[in-house]
Protein backbone atom coordinates (compact mmCIF):
# COMPACT_ATOMS: atom_id res chain seq x y z
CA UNK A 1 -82.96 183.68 55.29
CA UNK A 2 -83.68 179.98 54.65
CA UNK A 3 -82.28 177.75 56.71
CA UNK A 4 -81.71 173.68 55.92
CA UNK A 5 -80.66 170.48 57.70
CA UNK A 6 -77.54 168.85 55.70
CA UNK A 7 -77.61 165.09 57.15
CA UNK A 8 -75.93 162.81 54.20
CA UNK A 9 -72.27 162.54 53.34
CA UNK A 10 -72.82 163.13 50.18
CA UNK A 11 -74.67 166.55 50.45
CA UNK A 12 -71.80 167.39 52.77
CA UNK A 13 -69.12 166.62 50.35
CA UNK A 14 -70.86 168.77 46.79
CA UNK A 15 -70.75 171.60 49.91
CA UNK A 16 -67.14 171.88 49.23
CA UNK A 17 -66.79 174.67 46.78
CA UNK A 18 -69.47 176.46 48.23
CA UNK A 19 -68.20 176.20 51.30
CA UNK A 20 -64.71 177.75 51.59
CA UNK A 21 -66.04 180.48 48.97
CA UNK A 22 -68.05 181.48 52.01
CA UNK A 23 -65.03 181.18 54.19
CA UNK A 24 -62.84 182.87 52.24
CA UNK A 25 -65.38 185.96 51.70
CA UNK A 26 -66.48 185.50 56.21
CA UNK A 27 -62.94 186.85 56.10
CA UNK A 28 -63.10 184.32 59.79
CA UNK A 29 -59.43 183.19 58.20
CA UNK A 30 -59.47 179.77 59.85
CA UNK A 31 -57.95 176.42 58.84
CA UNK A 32 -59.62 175.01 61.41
CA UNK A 33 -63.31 175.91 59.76
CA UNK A 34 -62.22 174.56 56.21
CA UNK A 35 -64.77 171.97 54.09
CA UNK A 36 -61.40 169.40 54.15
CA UNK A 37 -60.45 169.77 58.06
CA UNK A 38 -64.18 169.28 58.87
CA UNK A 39 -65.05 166.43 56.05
CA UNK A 40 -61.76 164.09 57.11
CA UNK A 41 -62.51 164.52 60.96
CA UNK A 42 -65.94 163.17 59.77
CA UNK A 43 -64.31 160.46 57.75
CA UNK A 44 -62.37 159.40 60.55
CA UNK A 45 -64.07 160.18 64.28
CA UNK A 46 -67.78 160.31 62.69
CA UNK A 47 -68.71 156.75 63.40
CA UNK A 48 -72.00 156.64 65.79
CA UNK A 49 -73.19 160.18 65.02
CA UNK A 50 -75.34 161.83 62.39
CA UNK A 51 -74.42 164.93 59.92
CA UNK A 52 -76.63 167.55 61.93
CA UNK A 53 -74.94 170.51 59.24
CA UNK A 54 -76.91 173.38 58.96
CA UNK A 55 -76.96 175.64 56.14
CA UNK A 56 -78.45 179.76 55.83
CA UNK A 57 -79.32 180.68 52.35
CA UNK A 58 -80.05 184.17 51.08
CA UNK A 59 -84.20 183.63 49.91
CA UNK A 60 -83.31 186.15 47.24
CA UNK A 61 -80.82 184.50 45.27
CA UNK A 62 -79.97 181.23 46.83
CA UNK A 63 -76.68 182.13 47.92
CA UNK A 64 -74.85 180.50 51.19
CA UNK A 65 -74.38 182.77 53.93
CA UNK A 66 -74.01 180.80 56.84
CA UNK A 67 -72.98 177.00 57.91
CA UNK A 68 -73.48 176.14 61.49
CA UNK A 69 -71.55 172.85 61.27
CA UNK A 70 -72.83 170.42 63.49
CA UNK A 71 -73.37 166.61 64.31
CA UNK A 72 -75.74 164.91 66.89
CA UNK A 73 -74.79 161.99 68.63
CA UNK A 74 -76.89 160.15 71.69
CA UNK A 75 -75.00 159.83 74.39
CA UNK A 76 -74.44 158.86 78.27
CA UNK A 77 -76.15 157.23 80.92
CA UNK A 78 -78.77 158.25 83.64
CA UNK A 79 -80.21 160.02 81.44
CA UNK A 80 -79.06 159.29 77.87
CA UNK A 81 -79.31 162.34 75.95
CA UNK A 82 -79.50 163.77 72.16
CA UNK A 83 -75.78 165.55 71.65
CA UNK A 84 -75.26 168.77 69.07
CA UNK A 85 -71.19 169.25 68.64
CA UNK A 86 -69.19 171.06 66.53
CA UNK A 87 -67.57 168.58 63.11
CA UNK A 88 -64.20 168.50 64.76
CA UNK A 89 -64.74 169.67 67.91
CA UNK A 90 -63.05 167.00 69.77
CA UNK A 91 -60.01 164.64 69.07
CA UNK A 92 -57.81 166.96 66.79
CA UNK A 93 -57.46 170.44 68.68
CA UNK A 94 -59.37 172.48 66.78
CA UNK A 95 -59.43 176.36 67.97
CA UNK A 96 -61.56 178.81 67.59
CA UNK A 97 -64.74 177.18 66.11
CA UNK A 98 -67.96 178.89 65.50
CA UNK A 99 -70.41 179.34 62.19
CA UNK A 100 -69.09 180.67 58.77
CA UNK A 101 -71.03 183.79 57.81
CA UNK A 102 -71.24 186.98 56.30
CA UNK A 103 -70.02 189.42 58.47
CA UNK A 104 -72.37 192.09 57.63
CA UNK A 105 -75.48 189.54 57.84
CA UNK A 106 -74.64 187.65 61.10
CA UNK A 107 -77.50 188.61 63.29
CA UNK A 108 -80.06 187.64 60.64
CA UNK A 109 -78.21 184.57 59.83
CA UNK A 110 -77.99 183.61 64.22
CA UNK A 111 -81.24 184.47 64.46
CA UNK A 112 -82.71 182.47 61.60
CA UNK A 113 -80.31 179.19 63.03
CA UNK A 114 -81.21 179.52 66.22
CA UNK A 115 -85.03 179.77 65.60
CA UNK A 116 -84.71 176.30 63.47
CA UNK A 117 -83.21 174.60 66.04
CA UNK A 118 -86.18 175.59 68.42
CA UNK A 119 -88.17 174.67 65.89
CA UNK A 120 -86.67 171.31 66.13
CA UNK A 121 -86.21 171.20 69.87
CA UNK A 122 -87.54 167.47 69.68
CA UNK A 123 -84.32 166.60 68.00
CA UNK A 124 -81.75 167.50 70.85
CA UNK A 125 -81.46 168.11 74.11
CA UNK A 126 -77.96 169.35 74.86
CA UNK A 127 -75.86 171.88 72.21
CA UNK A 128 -71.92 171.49 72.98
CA UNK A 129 -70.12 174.49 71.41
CA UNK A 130 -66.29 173.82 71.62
CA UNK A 131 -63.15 175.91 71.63
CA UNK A 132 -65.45 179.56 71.30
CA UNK A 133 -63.04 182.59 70.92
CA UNK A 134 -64.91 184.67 73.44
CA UNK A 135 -64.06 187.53 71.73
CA UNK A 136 -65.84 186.26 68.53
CA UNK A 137 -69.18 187.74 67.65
CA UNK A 138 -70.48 184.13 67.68
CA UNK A 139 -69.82 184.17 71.38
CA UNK A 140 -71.54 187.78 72.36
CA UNK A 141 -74.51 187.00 70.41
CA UNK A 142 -74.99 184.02 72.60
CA UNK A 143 -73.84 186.11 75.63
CA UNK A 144 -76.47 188.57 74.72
CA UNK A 145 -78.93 189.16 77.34
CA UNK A 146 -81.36 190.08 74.37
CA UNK A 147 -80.61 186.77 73.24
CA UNK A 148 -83.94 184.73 73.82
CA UNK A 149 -82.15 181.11 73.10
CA UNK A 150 -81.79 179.09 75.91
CA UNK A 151 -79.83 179.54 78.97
CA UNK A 152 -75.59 178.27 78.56
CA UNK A 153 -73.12 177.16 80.64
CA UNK A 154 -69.49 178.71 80.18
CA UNK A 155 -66.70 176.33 81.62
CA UNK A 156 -63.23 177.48 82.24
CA UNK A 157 -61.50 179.26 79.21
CA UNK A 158 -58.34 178.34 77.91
CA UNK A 159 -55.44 180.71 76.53
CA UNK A 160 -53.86 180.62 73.04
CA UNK A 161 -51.09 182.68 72.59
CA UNK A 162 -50.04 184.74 69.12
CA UNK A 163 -47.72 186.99 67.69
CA UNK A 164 -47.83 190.04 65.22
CA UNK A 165 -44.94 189.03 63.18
CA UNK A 166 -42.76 191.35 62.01
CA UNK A 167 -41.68 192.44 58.82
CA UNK A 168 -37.84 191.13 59.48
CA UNK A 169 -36.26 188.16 60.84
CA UNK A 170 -33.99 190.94 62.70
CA UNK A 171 -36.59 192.79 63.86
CA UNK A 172 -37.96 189.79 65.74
CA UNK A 173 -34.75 189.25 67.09
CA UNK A 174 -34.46 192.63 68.83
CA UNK A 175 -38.06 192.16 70.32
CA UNK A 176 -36.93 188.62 72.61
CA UNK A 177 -34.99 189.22 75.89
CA UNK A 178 -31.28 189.36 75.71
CA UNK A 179 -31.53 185.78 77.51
CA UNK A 180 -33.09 184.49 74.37
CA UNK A 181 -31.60 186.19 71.76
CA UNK A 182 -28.41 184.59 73.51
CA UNK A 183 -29.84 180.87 73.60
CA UNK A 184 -30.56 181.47 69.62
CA UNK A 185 -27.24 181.94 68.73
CA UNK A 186 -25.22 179.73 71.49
CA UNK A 187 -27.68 176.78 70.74
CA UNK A 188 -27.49 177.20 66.75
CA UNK A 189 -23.61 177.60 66.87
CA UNK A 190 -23.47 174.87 69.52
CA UNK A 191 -25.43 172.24 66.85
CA UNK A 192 -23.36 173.28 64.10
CA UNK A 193 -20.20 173.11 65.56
CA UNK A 194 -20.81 169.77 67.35
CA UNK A 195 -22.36 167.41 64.74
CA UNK A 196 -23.76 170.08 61.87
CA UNK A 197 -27.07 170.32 61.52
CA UNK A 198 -30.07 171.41 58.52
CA UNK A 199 -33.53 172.11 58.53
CA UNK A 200 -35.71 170.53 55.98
CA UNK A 201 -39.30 171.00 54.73
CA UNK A 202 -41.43 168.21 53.66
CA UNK A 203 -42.88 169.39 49.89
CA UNK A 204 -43.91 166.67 47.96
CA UNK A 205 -46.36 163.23 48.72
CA UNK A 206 -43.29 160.93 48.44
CA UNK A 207 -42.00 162.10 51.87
CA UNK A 208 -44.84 162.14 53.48
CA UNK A 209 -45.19 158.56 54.44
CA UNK A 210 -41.70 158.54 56.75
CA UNK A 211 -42.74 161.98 58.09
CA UNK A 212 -46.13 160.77 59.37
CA UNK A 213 -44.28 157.55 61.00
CA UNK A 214 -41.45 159.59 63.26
CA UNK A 215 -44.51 162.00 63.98
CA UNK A 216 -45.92 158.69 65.34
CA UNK A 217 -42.46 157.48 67.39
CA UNK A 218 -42.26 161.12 69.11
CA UNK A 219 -45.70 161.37 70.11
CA UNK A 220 -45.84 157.64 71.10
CA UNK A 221 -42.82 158.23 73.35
CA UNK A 222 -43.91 161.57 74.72
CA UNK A 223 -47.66 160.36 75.64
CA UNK A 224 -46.03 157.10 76.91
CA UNK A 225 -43.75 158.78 79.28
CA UNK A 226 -47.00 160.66 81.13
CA UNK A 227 -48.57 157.55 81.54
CA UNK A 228 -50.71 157.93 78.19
CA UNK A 229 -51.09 154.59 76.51
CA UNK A 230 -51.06 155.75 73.06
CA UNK A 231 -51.87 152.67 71.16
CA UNK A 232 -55.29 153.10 71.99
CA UNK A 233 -55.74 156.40 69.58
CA UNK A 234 -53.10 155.84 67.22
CA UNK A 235 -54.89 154.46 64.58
CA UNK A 236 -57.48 157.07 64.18
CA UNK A 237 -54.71 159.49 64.51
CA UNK A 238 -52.89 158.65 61.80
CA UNK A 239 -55.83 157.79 59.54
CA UNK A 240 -56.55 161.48 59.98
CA UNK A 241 -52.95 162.70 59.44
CA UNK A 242 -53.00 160.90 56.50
CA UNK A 243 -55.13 162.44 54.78
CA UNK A 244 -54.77 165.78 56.29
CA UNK A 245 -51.42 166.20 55.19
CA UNK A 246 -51.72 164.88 51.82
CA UNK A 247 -54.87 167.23 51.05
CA UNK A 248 -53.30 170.42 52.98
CA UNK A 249 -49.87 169.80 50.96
CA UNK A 250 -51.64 170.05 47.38
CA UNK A 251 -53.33 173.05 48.70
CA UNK A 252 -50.14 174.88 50.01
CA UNK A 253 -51.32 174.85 53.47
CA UNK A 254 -49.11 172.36 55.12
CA UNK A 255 -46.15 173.73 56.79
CA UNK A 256 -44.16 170.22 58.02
CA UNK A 257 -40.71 170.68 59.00
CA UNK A 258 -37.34 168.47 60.44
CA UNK A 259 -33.96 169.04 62.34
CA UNK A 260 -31.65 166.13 61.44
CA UNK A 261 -28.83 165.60 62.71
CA UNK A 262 -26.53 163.68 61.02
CA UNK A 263 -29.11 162.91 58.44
CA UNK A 264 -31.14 161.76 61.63
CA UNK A 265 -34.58 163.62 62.08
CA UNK A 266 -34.45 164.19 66.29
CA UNK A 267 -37.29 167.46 66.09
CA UNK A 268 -40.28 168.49 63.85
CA UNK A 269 -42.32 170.72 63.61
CA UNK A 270 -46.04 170.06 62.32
CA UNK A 271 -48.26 173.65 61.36
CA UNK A 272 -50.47 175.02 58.41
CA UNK A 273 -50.29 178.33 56.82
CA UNK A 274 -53.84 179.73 56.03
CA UNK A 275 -54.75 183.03 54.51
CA UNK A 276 -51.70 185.08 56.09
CA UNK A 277 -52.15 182.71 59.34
CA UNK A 278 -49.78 180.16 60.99
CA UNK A 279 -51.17 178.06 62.84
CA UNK A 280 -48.63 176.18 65.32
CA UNK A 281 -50.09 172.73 65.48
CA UNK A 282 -47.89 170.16 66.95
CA UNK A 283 -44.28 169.83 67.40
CA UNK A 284 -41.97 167.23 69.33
CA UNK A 285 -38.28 166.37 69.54
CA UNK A 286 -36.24 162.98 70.42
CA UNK A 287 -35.85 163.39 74.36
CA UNK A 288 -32.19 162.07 73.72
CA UNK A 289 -31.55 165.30 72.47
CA UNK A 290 -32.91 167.68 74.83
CA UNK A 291 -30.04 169.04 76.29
CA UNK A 292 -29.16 170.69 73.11
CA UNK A 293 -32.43 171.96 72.95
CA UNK A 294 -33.09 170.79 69.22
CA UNK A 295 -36.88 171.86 69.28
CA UNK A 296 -35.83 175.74 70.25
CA UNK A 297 -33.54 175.74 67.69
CA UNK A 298 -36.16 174.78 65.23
CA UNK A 299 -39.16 176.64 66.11
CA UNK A 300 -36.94 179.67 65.09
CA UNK A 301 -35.78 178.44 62.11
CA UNK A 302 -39.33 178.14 61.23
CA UNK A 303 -40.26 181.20 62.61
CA UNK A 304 -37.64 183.09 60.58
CA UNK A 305 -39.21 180.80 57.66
CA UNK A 306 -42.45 182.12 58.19
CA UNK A 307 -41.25 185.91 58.62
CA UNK A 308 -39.56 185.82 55.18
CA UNK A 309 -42.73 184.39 53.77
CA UNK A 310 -44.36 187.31 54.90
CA UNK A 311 -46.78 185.84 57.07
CA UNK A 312 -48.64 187.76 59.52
CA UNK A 313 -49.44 186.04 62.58
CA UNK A 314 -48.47 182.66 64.17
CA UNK A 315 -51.21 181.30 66.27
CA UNK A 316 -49.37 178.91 69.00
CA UNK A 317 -53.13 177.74 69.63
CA UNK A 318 -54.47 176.52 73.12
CA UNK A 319 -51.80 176.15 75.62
CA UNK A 320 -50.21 178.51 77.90
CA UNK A 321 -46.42 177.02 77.60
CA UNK A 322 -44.17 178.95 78.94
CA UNK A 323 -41.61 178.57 75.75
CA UNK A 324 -44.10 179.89 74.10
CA UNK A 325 -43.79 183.06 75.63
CA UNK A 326 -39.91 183.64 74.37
CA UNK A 327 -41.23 184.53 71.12
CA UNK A 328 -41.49 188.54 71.62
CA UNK A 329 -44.01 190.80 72.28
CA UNK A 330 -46.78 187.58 73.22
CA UNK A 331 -50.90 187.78 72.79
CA UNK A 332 -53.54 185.32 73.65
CA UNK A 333 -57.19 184.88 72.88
CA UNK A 334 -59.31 183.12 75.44
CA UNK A 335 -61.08 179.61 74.06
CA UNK A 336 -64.52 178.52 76.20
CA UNK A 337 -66.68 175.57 75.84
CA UNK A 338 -70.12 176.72 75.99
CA UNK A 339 -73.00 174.03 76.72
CA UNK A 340 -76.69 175.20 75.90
CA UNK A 341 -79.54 172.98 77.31
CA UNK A 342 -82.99 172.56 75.82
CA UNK A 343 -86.33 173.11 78.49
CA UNK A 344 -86.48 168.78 78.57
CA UNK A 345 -85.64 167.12 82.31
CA UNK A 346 -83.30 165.05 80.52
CA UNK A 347 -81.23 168.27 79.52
CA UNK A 348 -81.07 169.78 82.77
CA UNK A 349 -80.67 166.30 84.49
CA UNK A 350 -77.56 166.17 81.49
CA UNK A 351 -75.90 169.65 82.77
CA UNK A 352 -76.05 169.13 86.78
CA UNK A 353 -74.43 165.62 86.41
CA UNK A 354 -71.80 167.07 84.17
CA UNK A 355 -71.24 170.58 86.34
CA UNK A 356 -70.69 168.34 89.23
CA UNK A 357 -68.44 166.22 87.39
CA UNK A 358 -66.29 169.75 86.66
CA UNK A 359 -66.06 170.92 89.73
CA UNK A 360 -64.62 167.66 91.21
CA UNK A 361 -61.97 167.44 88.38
CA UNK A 362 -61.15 171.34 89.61
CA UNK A 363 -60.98 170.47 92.83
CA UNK A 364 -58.52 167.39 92.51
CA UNK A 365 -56.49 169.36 90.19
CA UNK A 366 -55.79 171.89 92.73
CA UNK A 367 -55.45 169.04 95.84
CA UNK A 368 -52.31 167.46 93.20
CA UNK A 369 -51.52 170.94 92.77
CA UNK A 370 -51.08 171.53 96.84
């Protein structure tokens, strides 16, 4: 296995074919890992790092087997320190990061990344994986007590719940509770009756524009109303959107939907469809209308959407909400950040400052809890 540092845009971009080839053969099934999710979060949030990508290539035949997709930033204060992350790893939710690789090669292709970057130690001082699936084999390897790399860190784990969808619209039905197979119909009858509503699916560039801007108004008003000033991120946020949604709809993996009512749009629902995958990204709904619970209704017209198009699984992603939980017979993977320190003072000055900074916020969440 060779192993090579990718540190220019430009090298990152001609990656692109390559790249999801690999993705699509890891059989890791993850929108979240794609070339475009990971190239427009750099486009956008990359300002003030460097491309730290690194790249495992067969010696034989010059194939790519594995990407460990990384960027270094310097960061803090008392001490300032060198920063490995995860492209995407912060700002846009992704789940479930981790290298692409072969399945059948990953030891060899761990191994040989993890003996360049001690190679390289000079380089960084502090590696911050985010959003691990601890049940992924990227996580056991570095659990591994056989695993000479240097020592993590494991914070608290987060759950994201799923579903095995079913072949049948009615068969989901008859897995809810009576309670919510009862709120399906008495809120969808209920919306009809009173002011007639329709579901529609964004599926062409032209609509795109006013779709991005109410996606703006709801999560302006929702952040606003917990105190969030949202102004402050808006700008990357939609600069990302932009060009998220435009890319993911040519590909077929943008899943954008609306409940209008009275040709008003008052709920949406914002997910991508990946290689039999749904993957529940965002949704919101006009607080005027919560009474008549317009984001329930939707989420299972989408749902029922979803079924038809014989999709497999919908990820609701990070987030233990409990209406997530109506939805059937519910899963959930566990999510960890994992923080791996070099042997430098700096490093280890790094972690302490930060554990202690984790176990304060723990402690005040559970004082506002009391």
């Amino acid at each position: 296995m060779k192993v090579e540092r990718i540190a220019s845009i430009d090298e990152f971009v001609s990656l692109a074919d390559e790249w999801d080839d690999l993705l699509e053969k890891s059989g890791q099934a993850n929108v979240f890992l794609t070339h475009e999710w990971m190239l427009s979060w750099w486009k956008v949030y990359g300002d003030g790092g460097n491309l730290f990508i690194l790249i495992c290539r067969s010696v034989e035949n010059g194939a790519l087997v594995g990407i460990l997709p990384l960027y270094r930033k310097r960061e803090g204060y008392f001490p300032r320190v060198n920063i490995l992350r995860f492209i995407a790893g912060s700002n846009v939710g992704s789940d479930f990061l981790e290298p692409i690789f072969l399945p059948n090669s990953h030891q060899q292709i761990f191994e040989a990344f993890f003996e360049f970057l001690n190679k390289i130690i000079y380089k960084w001082d502090v590696i911050e994986f985010s959003s691990v699936d601890v049940d992924s084999i990227f996580y056991h390897v570095l659990n591994d007590k056989k695993n000479k790399f240097l020592k993590f860190n494991q914070y608290d784990s987060q759950l994201c719940p799923y579903v095995n969808l079913p072949e049948s619209w009615e068969e989901m039905l008859t897995s809810l509770s009576k309670k919510v197979r009862q709120k399906v119909g008495y809120y969808r009858r209920s919306l009809d009756r009173n002011s007639s509503y329709e579901i529609l699916r964004v599926t062409n560039e032209t609509e795109l524009k006013d779709s991005l801007d109410y996606l703006m108004h709801i999560r302006k008003d929702r952040l606003e109303a917990k105190g969030i000033e949202f102004d402050k991120v808006s700008s990357l946020y939609k600069k990302f959107h932009e060009k998220i949604m435009k890319s993911f709809l040519n590909k077929g993996w943008l899943n954008l939907y609306f409940l209008k009512l009275r040709n008003k749009p008052v709920a949406f629902v914002y997910q991508f469809v990946f290689q039999g995958r749904v993957f529940f990204y965002q949704t919101g709904f006009d607080r005027t209308y919560s009474a008549q619970s317009v984001g329930f209704v939707l989420l299972g017209h989408v749902i029922e959407h979803v079924i038809d198009e014989k999709y497999k699984i919908f990820e609701f992603l990070r987030g233990d909400e409990g209406y997530k939980y109506d939805w059937g017979r519910i899963n959930a993977r566990k999510i960890s950040d994992i923080t791996i320190c070099s042997s430098s003072t700096l490093s280890k000055i790094y972690i302490s400052k930060n554990m202690l900074k984790k176990k304060l916020i723990i402690r005040l969440k559970n004082v506002f809890k009391k």
